[in-house]
Every structure is written in structure tokens, then in C-alpha cells.
C-alpha atoms as a PDB file:
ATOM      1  CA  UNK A   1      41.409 -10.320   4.471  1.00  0.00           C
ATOM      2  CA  UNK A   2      38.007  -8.496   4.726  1.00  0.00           C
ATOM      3  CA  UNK A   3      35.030  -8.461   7.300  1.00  0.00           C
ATOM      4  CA  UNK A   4      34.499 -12.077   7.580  1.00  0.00           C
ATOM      5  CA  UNK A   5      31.283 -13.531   8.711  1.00  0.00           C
ATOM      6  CA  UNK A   6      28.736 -16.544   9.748  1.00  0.00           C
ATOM      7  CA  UNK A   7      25.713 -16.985   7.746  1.00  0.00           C
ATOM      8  CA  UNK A   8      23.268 -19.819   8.831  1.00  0.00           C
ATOM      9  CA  UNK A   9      20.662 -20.875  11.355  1.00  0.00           C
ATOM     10  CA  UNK A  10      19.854 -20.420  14.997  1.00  0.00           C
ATOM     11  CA  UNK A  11      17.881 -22.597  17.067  1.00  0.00           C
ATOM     12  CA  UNK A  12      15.137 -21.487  19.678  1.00  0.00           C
ATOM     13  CA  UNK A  13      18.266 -22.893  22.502  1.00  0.00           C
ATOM     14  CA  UNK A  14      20.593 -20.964  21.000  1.00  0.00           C
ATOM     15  CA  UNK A  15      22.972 -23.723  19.127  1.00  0.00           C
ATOM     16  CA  UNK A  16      23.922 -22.814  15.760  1.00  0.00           C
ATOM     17  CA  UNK A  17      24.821 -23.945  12.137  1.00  0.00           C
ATOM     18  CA  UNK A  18      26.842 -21.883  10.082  1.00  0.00           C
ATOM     19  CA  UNK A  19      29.301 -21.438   7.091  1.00  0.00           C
ATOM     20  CA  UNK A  20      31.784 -19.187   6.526  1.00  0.00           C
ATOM     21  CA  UNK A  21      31.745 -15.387   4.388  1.00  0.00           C
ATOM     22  CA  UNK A  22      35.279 -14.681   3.914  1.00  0.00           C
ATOM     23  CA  UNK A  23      34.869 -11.447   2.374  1.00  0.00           C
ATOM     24  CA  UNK A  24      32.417  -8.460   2.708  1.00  0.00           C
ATOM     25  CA  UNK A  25      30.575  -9.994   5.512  1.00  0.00           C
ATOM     26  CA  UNK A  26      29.094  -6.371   6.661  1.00  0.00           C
ATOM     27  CA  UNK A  27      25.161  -5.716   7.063  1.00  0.00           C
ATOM     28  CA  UNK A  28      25.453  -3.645   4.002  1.00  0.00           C
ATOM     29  CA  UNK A  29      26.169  -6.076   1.612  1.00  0.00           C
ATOM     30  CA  UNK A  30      25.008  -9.243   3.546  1.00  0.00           C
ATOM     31  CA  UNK A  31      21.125  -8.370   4.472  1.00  0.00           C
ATOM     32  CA  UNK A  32      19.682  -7.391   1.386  1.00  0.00           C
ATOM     33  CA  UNK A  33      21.612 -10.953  -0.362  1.00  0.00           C
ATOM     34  CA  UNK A  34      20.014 -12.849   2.424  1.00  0.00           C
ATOM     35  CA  UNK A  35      16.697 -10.988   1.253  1.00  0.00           C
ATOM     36  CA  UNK A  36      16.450 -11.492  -1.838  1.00  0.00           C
ATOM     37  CA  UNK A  37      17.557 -15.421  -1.490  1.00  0.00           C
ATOM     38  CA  UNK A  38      14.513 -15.794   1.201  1.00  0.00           C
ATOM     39  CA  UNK A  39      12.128 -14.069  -0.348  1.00  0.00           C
ATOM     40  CA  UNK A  40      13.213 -13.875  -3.962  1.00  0.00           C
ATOM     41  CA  UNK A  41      14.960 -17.080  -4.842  1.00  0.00           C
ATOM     42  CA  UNK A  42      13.422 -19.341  -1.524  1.00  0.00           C
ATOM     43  CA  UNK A  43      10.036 -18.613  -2.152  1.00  0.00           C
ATOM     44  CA  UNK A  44       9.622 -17.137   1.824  1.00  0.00           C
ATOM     45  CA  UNK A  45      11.089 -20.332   2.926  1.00  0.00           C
ATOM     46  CA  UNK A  46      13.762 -19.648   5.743  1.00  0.00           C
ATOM     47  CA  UNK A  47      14.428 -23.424   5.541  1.00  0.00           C
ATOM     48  CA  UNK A  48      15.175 -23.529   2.228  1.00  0.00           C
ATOM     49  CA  UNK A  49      17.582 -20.454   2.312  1.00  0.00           C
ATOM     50  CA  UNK A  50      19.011 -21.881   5.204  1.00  0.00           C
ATOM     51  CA  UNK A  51      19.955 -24.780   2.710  1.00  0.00           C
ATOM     52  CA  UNK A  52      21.380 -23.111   0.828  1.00  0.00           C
ATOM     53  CA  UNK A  53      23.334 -21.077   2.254  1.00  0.00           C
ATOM     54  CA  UNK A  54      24.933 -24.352   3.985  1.00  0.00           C
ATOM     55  CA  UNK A  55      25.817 -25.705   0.778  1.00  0.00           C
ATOM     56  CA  UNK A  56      29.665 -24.200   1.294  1.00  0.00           C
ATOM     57  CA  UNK A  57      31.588 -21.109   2.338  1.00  0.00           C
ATOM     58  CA  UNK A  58      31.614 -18.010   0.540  1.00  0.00           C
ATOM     59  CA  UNK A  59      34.020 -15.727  -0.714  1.00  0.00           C
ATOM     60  CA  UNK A  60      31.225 -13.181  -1.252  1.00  0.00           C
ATOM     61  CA  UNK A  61      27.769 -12.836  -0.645  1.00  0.00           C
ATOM     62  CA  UNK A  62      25.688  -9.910  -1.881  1.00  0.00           C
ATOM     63  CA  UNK A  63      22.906  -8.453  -3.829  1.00  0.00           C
ATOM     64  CA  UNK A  64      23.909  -6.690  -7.058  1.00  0.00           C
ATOM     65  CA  UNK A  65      22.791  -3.632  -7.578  1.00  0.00           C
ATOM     66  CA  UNK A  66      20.496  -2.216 -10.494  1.00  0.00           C
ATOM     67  CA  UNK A  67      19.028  -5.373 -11.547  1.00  0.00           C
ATOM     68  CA  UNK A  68      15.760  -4.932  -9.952  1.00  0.00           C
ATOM     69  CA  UNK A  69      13.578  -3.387  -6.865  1.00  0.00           C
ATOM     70  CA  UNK A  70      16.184  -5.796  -4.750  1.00  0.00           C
ATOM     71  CA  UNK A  71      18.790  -7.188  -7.173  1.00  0.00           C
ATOM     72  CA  UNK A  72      20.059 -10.315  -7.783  1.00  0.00           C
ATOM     73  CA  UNK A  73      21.846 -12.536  -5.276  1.00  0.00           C
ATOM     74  CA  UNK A  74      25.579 -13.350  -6.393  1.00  0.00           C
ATOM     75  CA  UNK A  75      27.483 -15.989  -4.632  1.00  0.00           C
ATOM     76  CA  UNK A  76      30.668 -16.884  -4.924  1.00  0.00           C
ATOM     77  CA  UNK A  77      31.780 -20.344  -3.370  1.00  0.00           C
ATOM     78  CA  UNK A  78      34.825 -20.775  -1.765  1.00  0.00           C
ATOM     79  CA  UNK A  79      37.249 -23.869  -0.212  1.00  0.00           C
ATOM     80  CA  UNK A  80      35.022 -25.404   2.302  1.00  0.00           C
ATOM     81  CA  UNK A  81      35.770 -26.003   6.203  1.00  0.00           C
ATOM     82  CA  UNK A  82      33.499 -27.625   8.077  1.00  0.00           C
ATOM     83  CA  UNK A  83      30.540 -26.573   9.113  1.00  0.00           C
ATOM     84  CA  UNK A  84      30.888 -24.667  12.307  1.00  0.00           C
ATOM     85  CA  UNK A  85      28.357 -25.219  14.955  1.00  0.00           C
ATOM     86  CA  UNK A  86      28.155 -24.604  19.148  1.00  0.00           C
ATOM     87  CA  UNK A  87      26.008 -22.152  21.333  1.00  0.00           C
ATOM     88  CA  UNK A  88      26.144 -18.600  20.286  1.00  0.00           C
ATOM     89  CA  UNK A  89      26.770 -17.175  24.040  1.00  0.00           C
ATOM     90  CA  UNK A  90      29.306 -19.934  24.387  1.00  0.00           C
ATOM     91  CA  UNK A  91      31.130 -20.048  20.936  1.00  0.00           C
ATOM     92  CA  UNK A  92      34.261 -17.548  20.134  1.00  0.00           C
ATOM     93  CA  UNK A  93      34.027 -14.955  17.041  1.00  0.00           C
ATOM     94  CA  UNK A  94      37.369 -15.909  16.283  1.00  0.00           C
ATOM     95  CA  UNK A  95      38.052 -13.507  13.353  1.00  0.00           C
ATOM     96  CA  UNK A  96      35.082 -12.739  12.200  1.00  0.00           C
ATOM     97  CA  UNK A  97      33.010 -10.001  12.337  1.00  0.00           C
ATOM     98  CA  UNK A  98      29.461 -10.353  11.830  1.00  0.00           C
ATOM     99  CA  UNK A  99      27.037 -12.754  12.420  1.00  0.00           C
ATOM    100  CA  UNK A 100      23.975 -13.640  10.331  1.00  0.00           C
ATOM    101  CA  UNK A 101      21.630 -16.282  11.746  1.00  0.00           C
ATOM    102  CA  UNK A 102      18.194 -17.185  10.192  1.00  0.00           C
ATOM    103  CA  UNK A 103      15.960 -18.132  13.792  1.00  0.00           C
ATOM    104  CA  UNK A 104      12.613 -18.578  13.474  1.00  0.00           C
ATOM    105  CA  UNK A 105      10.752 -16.443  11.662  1.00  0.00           C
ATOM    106  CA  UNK A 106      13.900 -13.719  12.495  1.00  0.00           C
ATOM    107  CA  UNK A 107      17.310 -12.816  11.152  1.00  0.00           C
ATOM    108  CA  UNK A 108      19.732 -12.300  13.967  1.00  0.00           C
ATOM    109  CA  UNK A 109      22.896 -10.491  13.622  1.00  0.00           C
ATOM    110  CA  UNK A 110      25.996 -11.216  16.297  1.00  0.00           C
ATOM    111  CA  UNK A 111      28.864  -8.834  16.571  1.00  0.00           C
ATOM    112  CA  UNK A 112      32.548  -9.985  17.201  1.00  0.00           C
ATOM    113  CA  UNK A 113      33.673  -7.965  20.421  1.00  0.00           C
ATOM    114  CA  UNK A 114      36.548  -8.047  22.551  1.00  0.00           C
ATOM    115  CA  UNK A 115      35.586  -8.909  26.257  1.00  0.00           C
ATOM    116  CA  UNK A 116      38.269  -6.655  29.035  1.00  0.00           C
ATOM    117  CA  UNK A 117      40.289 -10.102  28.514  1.00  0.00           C
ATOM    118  CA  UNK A 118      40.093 -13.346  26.685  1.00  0.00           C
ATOM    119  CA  UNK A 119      38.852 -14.261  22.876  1.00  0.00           C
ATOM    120  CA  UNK A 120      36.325 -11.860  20.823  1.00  0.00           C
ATOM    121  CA  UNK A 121      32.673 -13.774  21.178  1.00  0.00           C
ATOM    122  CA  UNK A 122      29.406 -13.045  19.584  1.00  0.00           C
ATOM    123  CA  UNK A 123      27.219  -9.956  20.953  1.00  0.00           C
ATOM    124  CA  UNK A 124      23.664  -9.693  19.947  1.00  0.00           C
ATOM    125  CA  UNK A 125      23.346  -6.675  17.834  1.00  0.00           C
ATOM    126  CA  UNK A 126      20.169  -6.389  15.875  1.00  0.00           C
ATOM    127  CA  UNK A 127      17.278  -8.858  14.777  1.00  0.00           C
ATOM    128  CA  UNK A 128      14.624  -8.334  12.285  1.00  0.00           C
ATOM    129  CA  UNK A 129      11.586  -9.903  11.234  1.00  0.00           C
ATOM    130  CA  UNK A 130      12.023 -12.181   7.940  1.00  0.00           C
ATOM    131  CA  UNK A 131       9.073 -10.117   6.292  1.00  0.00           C
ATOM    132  CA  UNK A 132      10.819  -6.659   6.850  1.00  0.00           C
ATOM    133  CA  UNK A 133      14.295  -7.764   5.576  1.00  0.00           C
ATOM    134  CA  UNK A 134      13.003  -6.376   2.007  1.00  0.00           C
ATOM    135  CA  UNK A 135      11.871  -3.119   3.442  1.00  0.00           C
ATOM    136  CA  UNK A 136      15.474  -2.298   5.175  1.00  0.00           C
ATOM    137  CA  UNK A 137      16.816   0.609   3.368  1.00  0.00           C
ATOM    138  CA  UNK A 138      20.602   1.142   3.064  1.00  0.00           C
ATOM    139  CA  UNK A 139      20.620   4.103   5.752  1.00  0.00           C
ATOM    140  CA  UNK A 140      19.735   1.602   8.036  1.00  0.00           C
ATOM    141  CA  UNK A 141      21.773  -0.922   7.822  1.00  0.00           C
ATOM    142  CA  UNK A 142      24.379   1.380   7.277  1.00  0.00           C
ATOM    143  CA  UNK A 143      23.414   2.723  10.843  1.00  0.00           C
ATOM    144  CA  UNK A 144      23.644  -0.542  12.179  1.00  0.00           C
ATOM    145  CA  UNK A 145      26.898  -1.369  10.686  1.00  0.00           C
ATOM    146  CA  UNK A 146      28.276   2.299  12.001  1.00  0.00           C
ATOM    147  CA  UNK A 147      27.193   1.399  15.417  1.00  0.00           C
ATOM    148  CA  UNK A 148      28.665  -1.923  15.542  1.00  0.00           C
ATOM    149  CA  UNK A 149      32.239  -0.711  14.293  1.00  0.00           C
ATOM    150  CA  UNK A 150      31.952   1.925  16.765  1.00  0.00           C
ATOM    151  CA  UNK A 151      30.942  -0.488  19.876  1.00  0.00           C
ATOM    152  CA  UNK A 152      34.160  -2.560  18.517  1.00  0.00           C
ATOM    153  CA  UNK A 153      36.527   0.476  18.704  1.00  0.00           C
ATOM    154  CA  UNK A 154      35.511   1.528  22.162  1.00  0.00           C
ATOM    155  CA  UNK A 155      35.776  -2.406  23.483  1.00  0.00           C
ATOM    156  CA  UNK A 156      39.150  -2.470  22.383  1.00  0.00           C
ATOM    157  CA  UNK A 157      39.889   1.174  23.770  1.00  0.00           C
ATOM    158  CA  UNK A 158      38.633  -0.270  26.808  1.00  0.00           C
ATOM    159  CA  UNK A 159      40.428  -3.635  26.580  1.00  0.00           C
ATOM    160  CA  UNK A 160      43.777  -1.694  25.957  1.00  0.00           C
ATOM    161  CA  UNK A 161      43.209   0.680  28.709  1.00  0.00           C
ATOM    162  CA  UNK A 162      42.439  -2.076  31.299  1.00  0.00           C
ATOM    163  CA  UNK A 163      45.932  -3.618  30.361  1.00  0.00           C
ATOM    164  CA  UNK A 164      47.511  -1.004  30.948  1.00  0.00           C
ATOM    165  CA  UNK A 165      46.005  -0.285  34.345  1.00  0.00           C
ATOM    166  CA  UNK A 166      46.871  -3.910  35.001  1.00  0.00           C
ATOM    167  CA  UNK A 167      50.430  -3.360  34.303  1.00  0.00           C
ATOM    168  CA  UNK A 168      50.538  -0.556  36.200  1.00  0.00           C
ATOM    169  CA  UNK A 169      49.249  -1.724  38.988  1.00  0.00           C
ATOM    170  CA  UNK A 170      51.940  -5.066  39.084  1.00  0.00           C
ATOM    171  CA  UNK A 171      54.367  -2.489  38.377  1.00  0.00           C
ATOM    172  CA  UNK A 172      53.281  -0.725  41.426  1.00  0.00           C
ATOM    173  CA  UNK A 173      53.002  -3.725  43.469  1.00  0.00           C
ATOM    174  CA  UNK A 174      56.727  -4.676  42.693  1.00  0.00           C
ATOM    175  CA  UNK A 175      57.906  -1.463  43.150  1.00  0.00           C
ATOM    176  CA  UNK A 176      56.368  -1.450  46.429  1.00  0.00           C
ATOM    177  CA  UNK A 177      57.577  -5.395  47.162  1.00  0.00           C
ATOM    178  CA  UNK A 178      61.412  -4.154  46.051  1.00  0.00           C
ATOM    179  CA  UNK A 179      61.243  -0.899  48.937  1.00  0.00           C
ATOM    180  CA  UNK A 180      59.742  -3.194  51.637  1.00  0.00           C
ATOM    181  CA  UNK A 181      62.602  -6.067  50.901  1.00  0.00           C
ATOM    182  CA  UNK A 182      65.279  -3.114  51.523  1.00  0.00           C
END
């Protein structure tokens, strides 16, 4: 298991279309891939690597390094499930980490957190113009991908600390409800 992600399309009311990354879904590896198959293999056309990239899951998506200003986008297919679509706000992250979401003429990226209770769902975490996808460095989606993981750790920090304030307080509350039955 490894950093799983959504890569697809976002509409202007927020429903989405999306197939699976079941391996190195991170902005690192994912955003410059979904640059060079826009701009490189798509011709600009965010329909056309939308296409594309709903075609099937993926085991891996990414860019490989040293073959050019950009590289070269390397897919690798995987088993398909079925297309997964719903309302970002509404829909659960389930477990996956990342979100990548052509909208407009925009690249959205969700990250899976955990709420103080119930199922991880999709935060907005950064959006970029399609025409400045190419002009990303490393450092910064690097920064990006730092900041998410930390946001993640401190939501669960949070989530765990909660619990145990809930627990404490029904532990209090029956500790209280035993002394007054006395």
C-alpha cells in the first residue's frame, strides 16, 4: 500500500469523475505527470487529458526523470473499479490521500483528513492554473506535499485527543452516576 489517489475532473458544481492511483499518488510525482500529459502529450487540451486519464486505474503515475525539460509521462494500468464519482464536499476520502482534479482551466488538489469524528473526506488544499503546472518546481510541490502530511498528523493528534477527552468525560460521568446511586 502507498499514497493512493483520485485523478480526474471537477465540475464548476463540484461533482466529480475520477479513477483510481494506487501507488505514489503524492504532488511530487503526480503534478508534473499530469503536466506533461496536458501540455506535452494533450496538446493543452484539459479534455483530452481528462480522457485519458479515465481510461482505467493506475498503479503509477509519474513523469520520468532526465528525459527532457519535463520528462516523459509513464503509466502503468492497473485492475479497474468503477469509475468513482459524487460531490467533492460530500464524498469520503476513503483511503486515499490526494486528490487531483482537472476543473476548468485549473488543477485542484483535495487532501484526505480526518474530521474530530466520522470518515476522512476531501479538504481543498492547493489549485493551480493549467498554464503554470509546467513552471512548478519540485521545492514547491514538495512544500505543498510537507504541509499536507503535516495538516494530516495534527488532525489525527486532534482526533485522538478529542477521544480521549470523550472517554474521560463518560468515565467521569459514571463515576459520578455510581457515588450518587450509593
Amino acid at each position: 500500500m502507498g499514497l493512493r489517489a483520485l485523478v480526474g475532473t471537477e465540475g464548476a458544481d463540484g461533482t466529480y469523475v475520477a479513477r483510481h492511483v494506487q501507488h505514489d499518488g503524492c504532488p511530487t510525482m503526480v503534478v508534473p505527470a499530469l503536466s506533461v500529459l496536458l501540455h506535452e502529450l494533450c496538446g493543452h487540451s484539459p479534455e483530452r487529458a481528462a480522457a485519458v486519464l479515465l481510461q482505467n486505474d493506475w498503479s503509477r503515475l509519474y513523469a520520468v526523470p532526465g528525459t527532457g525539460s519535463t520528462g516523459h509521462v509513464a503509466g502503468v494500468p492497473s485492475e479497474g473499479y468503477p469509475v468513482e464519482t459524487g460531490r467533492i464536499v460530500e464524498a469520503r476520502a476513503g483511503d486515499r490521500e490526494w486528490a487531483y482534479l482537472f476543473g476548468g482551466h485549473r488543477l485542484h488538489v483535495y487532501l484526505g483528513v480526518f474530521p474530530e469524528r466520522g470518515p476522512k473526506r476531501w479538504e481543498a488544499w492547493a489549485c493551480w492554473s493549467l498554464h503554470e503546472l509546467g513552471d512548478l518546481s519540485q521545492l514547491d510541490l514538495l512544500e505543498v506535499q510537507k504541509a499536507g502530511y503535516a495538516a494530516q498528523w495534527r488532525a489525527s493528534d486532534y482526533r485522538g485527543y478529542m477521544e480521549a477527552v470523550r472517554e474521560a468525560a463518560r468515565d467521569s460521568t459514571r463515576i459520578q452516576l455510581m457515588q450518587a446511586g450509593r
